[in-house]
Protein backbone atom coordinates (compact mmCIF):
# COMPACT_ATOMS: atom_id res chain seq x y z
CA UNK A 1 35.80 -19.58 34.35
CA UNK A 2 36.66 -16.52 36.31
CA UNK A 3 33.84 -14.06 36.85
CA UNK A 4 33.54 -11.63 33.89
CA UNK A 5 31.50 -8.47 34.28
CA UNK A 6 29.52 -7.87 31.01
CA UNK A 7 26.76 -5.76 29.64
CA UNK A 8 24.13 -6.09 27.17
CA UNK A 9 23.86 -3.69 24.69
CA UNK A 10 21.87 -2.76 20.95
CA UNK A 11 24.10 -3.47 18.04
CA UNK A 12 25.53 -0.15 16.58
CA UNK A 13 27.23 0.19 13.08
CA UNK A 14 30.54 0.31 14.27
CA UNK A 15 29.56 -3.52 15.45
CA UNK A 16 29.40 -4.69 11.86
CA UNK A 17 33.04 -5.93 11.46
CA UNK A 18 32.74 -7.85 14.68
CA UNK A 19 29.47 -9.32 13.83
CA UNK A 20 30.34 -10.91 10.85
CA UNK A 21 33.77 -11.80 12.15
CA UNK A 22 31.71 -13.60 14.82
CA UNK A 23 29.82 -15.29 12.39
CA UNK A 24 32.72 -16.98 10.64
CA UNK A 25 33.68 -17.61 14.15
CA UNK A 26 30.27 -19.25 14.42
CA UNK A 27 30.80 -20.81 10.76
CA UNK A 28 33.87 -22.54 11.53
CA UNK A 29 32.11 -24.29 14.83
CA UNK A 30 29.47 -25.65 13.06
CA UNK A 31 32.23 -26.96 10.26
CA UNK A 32 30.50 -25.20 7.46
CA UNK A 33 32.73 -21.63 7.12
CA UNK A 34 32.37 -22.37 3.13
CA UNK A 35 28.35 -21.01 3.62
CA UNK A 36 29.06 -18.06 5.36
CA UNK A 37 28.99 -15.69 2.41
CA UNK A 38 27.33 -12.32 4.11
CA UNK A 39 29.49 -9.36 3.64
CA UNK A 40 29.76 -6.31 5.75
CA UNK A 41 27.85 -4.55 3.46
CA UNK A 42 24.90 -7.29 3.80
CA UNK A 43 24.44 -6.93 7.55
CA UNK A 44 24.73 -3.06 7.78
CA UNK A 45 22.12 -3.04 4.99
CA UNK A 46 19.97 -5.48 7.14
CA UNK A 47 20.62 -3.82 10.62
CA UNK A 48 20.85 -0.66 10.15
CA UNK A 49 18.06 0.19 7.38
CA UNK A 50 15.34 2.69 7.41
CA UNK A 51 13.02 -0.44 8.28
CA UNK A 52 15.88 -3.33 9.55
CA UNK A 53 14.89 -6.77 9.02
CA UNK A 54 17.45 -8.20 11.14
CA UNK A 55 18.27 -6.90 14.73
CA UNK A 56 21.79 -7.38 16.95
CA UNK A 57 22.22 -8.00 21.26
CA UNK A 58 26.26 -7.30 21.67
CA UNK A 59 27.64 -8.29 25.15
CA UNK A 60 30.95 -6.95 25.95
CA UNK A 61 32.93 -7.08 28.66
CA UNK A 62 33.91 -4.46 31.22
CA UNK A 63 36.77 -3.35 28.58
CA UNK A 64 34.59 -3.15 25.50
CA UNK A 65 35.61 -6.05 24.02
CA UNK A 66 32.77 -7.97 22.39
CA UNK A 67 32.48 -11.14 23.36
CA UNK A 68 29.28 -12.63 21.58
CA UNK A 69 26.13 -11.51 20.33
CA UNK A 70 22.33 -12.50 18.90
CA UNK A 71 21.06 -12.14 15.81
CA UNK A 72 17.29 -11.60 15.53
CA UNK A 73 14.58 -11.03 13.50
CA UNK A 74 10.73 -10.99 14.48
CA UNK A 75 7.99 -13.39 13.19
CA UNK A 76 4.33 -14.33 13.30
CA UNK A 77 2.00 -17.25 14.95
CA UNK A 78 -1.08 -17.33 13.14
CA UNK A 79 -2.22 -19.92 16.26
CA UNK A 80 -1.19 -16.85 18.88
CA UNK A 81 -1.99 -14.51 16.33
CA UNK A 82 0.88 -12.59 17.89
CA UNK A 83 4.87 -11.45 16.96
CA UNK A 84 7.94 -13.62 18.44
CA UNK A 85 11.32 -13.25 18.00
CA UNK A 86 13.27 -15.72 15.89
CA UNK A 87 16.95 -16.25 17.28
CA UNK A 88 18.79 -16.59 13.96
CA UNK A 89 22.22 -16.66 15.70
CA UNK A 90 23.82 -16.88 19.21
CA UNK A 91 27.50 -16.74 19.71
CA UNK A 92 29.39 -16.03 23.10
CA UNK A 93 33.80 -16.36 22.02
CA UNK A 94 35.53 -19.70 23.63
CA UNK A 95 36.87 -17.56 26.38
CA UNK A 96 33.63 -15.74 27.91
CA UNK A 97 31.57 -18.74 28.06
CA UNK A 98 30.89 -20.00 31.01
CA UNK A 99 29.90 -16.71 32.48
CA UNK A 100 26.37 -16.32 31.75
CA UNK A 101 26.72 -14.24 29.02
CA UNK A 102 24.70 -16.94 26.75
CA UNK A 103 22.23 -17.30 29.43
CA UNK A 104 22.18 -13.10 29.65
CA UNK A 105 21.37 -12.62 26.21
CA UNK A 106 18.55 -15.16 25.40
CA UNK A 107 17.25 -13.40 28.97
CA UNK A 108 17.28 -9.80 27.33
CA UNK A 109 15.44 -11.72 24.26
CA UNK A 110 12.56 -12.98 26.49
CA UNK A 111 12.37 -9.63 28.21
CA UNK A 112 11.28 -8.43 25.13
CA UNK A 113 9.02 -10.83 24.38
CA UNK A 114 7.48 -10.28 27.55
CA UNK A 115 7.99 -6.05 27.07
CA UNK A 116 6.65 -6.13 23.09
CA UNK A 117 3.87 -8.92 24.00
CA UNK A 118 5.46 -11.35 21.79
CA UNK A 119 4.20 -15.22 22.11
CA UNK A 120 7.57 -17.22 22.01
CA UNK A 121 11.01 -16.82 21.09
CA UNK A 122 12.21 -19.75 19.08
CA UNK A 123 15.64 -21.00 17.01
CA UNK A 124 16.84 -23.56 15.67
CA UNK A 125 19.75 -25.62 16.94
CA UNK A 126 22.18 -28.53 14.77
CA UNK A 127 21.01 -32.30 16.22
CA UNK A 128 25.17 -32.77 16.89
CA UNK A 129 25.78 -30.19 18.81
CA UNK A 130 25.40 -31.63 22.93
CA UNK A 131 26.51 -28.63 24.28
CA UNK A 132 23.97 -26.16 22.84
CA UNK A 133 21.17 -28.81 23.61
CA UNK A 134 22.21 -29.23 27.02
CA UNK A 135 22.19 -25.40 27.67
CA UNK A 136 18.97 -24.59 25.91
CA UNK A 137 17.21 -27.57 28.04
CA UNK A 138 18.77 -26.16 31.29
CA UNK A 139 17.26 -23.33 30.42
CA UNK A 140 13.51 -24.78 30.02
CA UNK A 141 13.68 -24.49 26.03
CA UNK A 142 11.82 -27.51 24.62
CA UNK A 143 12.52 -29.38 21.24
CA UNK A 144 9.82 -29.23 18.90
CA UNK A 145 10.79 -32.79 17.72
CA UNK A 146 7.40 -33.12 15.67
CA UNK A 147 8.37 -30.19 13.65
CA UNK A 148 10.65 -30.88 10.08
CA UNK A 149 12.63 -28.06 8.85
CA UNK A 150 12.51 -27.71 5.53
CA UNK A 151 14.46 -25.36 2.82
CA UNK A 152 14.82 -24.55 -0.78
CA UNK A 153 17.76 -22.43 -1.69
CA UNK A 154 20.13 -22.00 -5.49
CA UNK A 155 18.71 -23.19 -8.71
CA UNK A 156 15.81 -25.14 -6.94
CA UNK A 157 14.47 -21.66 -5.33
CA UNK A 158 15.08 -20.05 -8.53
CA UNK A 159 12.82 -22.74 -10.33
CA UNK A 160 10.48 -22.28 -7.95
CA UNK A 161 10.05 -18.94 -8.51
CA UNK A 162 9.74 -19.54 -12.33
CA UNK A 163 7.13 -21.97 -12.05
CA UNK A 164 4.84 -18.75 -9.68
CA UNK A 165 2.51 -17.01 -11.92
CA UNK A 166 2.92 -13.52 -12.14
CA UNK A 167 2.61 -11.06 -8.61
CA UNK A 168 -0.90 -10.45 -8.94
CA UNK A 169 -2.30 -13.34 -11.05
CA UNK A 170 -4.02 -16.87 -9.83
């Protein structure tokens, strides 16, 4: 790939469309468009709120045009009894990658790990997909193979829920 200046940049509101265009872009990669239900709406609601839960790295090139991003959000180690971030989403468009920008924003992550002293920065990547893998161990990112993911989500999360006592109560 030819040499592509970029920058590294806070999401803004004006991002929003792109984001979530990005993120069907991401969908469709990972063959499961069909779950990608957030609406604009959602992620200006979650970015952009008084107190965000969710936080946005653009990279664009040298004409403004965005070419991928990061979706964060912080969490806790009880072991390090200290924040990290939690990379929810990375994305860099089939024709910028190649040119670092991947590389540039997990960097910007970790320098605010190291900045914020956060204890890790962790995500979560699908067992099929070589090319992530391969990039994330080039980069020194290990596998935490000993670790199952699990999830509860629909009418199992709901009953769930219905089986909690009230807030407040045992």
């Amino acid at each position: 790939m030819p040499q592509v200046a970029f920058s590294i940049r806070p999401a803004e509101p004006t991002d929003v469309p792109e984001i979530v265009a990005m993120v069907g872009e991401l969908a469709d990669y990972e063959q499961a468009r069909h779950e990608a239900k957030a609406t604009e709406a959602d992620f200006h609601a979650a970015l952009f709120a008084a107190q965000p839960a969710l936080f946005a790295l653009i990279a664009e090139d040298d004409a403004q045009q965005v070419a991928g991003f990061a979706l964060y959000f912080l969490n806790f180690s009880t072991w390090l009894g200290k924040h990290g971030i939690y990379l929810e989403d990375l994305f860099v468009r089939p024709q910028y990658r190649g040119a670092g920008i991947g590389q540039a924003l997990l960097g910007r992550l970790a320098q605010l790990c190291v900045e914020r002293g956060y204890g890790r920065l962790e995500w979560w990547v699908l067992d099929w997909n070589e090319p992530a893998l391969g990039f994330y161990r080039h980069l020194g990112a290990k596998a935490m193979d000993e670790w199952t993911v699990h999830r509860i989500t629909g009418a199992e999360l709901v009953a769930l829920a219905n089986r909690a006592p009230e807030y407040g109560q045992g």
